[in-house]
N, C-alpha and C. Protein backbone atom coordinates (compact mmCIF):
# COMPACT_ATOMS: atom_id res chain seq x y z
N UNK A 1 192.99 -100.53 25.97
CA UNK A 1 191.71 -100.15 26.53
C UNK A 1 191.19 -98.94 25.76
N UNK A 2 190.36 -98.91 25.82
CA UNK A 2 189.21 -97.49 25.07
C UNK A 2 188.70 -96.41 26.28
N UNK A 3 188.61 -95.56 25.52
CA UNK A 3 187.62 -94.25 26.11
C UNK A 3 186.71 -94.72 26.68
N UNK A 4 185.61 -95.81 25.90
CA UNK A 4 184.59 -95.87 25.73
C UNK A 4 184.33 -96.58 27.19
N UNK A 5 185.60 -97.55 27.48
CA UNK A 5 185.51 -98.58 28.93
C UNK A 5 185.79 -97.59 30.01
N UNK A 6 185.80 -97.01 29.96
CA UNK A 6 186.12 -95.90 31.07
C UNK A 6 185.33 -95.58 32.10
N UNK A 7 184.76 -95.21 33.35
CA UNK A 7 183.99 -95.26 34.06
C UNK A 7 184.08 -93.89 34.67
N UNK A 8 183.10 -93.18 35.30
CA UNK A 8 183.28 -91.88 36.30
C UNK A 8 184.36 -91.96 37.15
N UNK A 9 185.22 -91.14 37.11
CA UNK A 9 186.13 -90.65 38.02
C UNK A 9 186.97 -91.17 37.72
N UNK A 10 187.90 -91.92 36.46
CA UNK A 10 188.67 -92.44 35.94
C UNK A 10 189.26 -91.67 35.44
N UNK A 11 190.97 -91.87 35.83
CA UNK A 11 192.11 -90.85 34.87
C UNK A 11 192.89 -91.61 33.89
N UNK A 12 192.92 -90.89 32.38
CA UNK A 12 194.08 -92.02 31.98
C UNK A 12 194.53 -90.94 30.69
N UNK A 13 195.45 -91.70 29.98
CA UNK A 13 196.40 -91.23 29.24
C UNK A 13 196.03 -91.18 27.51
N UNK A 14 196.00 -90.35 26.79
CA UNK A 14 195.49 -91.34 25.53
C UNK A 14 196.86 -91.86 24.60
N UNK A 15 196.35 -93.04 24.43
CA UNK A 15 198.03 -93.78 23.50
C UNK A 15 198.04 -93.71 21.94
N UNK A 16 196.43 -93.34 21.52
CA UNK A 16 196.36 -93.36 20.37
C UNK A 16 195.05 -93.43 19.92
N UNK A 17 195.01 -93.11 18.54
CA UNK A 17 193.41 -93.13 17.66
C UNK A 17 193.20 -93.65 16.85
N UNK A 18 192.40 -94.68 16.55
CA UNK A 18 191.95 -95.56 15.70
C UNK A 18 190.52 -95.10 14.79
N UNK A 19 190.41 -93.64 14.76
CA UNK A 19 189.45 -92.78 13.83
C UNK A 19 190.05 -92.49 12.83
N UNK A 20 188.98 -92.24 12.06
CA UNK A 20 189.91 -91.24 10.50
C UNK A 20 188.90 -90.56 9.94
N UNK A 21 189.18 -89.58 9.61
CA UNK A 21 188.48 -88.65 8.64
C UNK A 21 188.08 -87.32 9.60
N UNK A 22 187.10 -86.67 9.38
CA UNK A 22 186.41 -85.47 10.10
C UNK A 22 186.87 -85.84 11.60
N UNK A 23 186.69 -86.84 12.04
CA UNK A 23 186.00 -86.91 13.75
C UNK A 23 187.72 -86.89 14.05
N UNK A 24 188.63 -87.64 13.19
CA UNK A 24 190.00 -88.07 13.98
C UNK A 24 190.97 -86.33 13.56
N UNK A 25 190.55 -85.23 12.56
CA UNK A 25 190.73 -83.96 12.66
C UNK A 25 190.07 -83.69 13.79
N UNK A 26 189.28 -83.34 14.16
CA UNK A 26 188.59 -83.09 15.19
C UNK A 26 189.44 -83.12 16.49
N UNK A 27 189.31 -84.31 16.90
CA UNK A 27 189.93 -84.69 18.20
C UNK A 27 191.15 -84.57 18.31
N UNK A 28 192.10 -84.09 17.19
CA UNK A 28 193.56 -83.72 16.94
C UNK A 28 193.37 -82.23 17.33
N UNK A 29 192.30 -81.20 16.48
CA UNK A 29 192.49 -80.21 16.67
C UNK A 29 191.71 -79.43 18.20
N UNK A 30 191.32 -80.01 18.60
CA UNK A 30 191.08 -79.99 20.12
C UNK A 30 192.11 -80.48 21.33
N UNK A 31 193.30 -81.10 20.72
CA UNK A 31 194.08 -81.31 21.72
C UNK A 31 194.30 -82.86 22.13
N UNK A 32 193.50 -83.82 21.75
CA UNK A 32 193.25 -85.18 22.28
C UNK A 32 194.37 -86.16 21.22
N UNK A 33 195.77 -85.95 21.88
CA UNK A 33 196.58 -86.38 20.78
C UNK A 33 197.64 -87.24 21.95
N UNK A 34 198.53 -88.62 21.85
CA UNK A 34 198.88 -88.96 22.38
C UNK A 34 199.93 -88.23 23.33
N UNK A 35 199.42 -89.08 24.95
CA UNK A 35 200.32 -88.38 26.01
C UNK A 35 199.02 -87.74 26.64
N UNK A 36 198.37 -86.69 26.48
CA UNK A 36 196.91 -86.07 26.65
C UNK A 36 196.49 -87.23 28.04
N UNK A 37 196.71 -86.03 29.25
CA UNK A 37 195.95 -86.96 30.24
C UNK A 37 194.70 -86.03 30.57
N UNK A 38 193.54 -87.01 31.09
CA UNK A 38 192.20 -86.89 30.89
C UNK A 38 191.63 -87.10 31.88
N UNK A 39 189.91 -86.80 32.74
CA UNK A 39 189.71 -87.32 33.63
C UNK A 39 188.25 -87.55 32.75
N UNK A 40 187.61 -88.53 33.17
CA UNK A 40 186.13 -88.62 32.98
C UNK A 40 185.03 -88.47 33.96
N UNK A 41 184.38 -87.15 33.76
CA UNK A 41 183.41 -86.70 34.69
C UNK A 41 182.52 -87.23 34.56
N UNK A 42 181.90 -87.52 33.24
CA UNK A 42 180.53 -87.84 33.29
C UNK A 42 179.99 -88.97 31.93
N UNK A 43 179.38 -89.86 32.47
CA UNK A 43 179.33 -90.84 31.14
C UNK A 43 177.53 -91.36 31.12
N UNK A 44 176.93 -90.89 30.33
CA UNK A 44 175.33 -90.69 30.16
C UNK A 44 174.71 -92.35 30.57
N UNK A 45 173.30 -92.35 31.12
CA UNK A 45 172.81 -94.03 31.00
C UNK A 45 173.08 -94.78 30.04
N UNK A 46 173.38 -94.87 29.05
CA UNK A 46 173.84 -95.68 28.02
C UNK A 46 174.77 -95.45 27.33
N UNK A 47 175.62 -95.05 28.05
CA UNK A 47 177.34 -94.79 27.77
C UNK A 47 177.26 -93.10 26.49
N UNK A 48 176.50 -92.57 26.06
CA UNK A 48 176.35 -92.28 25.04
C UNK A 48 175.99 -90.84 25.24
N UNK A 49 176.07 -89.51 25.73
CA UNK A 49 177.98 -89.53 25.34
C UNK A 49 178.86 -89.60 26.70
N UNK A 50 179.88 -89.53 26.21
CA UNK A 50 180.90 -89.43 27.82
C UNK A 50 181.29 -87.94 27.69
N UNK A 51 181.72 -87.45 28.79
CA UNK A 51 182.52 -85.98 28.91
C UNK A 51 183.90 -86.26 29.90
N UNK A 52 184.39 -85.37 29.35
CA UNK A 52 185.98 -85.80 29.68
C UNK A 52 186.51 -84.20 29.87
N UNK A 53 187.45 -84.09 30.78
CA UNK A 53 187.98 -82.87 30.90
C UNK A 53 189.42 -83.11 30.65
N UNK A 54 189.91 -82.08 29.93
CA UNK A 54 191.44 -81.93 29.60
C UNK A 54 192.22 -80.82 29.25
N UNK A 55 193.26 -80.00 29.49
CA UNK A 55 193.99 -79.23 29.43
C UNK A 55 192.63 -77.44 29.55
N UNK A 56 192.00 -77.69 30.61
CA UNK A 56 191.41 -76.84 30.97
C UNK A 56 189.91 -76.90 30.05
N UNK A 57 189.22 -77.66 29.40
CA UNK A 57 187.98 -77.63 29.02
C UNK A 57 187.39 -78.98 29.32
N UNK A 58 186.41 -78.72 28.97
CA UNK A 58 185.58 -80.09 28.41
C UNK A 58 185.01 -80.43 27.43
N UNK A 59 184.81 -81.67 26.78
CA UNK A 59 184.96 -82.31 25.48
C UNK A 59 183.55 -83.66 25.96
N UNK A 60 182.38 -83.46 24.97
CA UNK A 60 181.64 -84.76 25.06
C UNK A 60 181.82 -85.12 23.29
N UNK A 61 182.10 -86.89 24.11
CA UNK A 61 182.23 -87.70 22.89
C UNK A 61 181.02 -88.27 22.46
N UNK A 62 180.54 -88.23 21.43
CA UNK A 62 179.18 -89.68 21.25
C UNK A 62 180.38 -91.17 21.70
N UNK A 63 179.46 -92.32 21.89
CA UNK A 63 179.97 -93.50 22.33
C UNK A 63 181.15 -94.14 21.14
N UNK A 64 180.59 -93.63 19.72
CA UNK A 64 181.26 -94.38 18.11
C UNK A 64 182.50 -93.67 18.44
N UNK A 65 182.61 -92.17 18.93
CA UNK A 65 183.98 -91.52 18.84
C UNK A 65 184.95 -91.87 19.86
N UNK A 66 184.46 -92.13 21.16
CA UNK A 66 185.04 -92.81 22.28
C UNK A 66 185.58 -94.27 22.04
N UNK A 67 185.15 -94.95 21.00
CA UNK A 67 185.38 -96.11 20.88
C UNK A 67 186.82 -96.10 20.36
N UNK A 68 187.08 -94.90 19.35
CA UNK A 68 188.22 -94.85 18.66
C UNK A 68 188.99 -94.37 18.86
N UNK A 69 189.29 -94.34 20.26
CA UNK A 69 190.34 -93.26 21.13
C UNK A 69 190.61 -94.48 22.41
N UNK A 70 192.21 -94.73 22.06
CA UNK A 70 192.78 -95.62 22.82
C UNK A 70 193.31 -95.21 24.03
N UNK A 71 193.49 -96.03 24.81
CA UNK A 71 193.52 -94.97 26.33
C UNK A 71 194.31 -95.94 27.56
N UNK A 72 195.27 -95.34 27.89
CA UNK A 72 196.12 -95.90 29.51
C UNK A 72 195.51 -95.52 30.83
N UNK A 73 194.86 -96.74 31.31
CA UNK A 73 194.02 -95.67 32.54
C UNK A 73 194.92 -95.52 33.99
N UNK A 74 194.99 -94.41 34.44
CA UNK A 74 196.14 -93.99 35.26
C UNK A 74 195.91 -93.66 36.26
N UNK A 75 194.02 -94.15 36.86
CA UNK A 75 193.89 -94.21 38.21
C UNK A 75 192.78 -93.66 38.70
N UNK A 76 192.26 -93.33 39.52
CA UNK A 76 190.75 -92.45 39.72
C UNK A 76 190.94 -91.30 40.18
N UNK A 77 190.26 -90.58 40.31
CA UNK A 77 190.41 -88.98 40.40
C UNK A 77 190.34 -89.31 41.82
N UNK A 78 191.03 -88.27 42.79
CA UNK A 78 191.21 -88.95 44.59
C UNK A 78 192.29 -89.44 44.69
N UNK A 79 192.90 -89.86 44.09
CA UNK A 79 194.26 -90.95 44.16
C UNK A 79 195.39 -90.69 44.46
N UNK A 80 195.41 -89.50 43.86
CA UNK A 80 196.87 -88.44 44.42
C UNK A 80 196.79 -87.91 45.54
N UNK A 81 195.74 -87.86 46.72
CA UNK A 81 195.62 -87.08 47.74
C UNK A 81 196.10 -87.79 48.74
N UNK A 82 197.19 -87.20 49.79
CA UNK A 82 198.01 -87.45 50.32
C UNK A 82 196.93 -88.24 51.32
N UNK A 83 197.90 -89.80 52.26
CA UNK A 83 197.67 -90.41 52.73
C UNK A 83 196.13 -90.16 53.64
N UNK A 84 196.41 -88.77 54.67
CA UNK A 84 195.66 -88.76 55.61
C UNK A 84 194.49 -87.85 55.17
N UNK A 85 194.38 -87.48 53.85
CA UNK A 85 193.55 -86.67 53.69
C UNK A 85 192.74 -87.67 53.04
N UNK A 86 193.18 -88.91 52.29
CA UNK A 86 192.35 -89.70 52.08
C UNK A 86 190.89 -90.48 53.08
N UNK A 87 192.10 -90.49 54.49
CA UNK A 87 191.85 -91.77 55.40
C UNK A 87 190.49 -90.42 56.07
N UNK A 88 190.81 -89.01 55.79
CA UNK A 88 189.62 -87.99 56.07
C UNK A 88 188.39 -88.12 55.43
N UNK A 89 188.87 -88.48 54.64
CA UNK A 89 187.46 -88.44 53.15
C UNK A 89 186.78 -89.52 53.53
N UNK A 90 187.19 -91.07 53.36
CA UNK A 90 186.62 -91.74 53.87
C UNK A 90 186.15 -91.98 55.26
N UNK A 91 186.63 -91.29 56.45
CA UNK A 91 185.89 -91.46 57.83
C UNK A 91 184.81 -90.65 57.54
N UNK A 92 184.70 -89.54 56.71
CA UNK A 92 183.63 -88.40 56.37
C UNK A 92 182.30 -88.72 55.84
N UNK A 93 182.90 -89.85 54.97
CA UNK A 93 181.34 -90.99 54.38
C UNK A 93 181.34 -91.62 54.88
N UNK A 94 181.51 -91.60 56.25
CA UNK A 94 181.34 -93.64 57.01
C UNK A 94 181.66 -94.70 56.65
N UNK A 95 182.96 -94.19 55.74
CA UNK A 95 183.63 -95.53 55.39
C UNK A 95 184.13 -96.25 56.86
N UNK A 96 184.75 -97.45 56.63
CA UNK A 96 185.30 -98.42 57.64
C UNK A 96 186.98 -98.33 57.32
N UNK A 97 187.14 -97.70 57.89
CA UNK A 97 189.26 -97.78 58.03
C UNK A 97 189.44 -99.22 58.29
């Protein structure tokens, strides 16, 4: 899977980079190197760019650089929150238990 398929509020892992040159220095020397887990905050109307937060910053990709950044997706942001604090969140938006 890619960066690029990624959606708001999606967590995942990166496995690897399929860039080279300037952009794949780049994203090495910023930290985005396999293992690197990530969340995606924000991804523009036409995918173009995405922003991603990781090891305390944030990072926007254009869509060409996201494409070349391989990725394990490891769940949505919310996901780790213990059982009943979930089943809180959702009675809070009128979800249906």
């Amino acid at each position: 899977m890619r960066l690029s398929e990624l959606q708001v509020g999606d967590k995942a892992e990166v496995t690897g980079l399929e860039v080279e040159g300037s952009v794949r220095r780049r994203l090495l020397d910023m930290g985005l190197i396999s293992g690197t887990r990530f969340k995606v905050l924000r991804v523009a109307p036409l995918g173009d760019p995405v922003e991603i937060f990781f090891k305390g910053m944030y990072l926007s990709l254009r869509k060409s650089e996201a494409e070349g950044v391989l990725v394990s997706k490891q769940g949505r942001i919310g996901d780790s929150l213990p059982m009943g604090r979930q089943l809180y969140r959702r009675r809070k938006q009128g979800g249906v238990l």
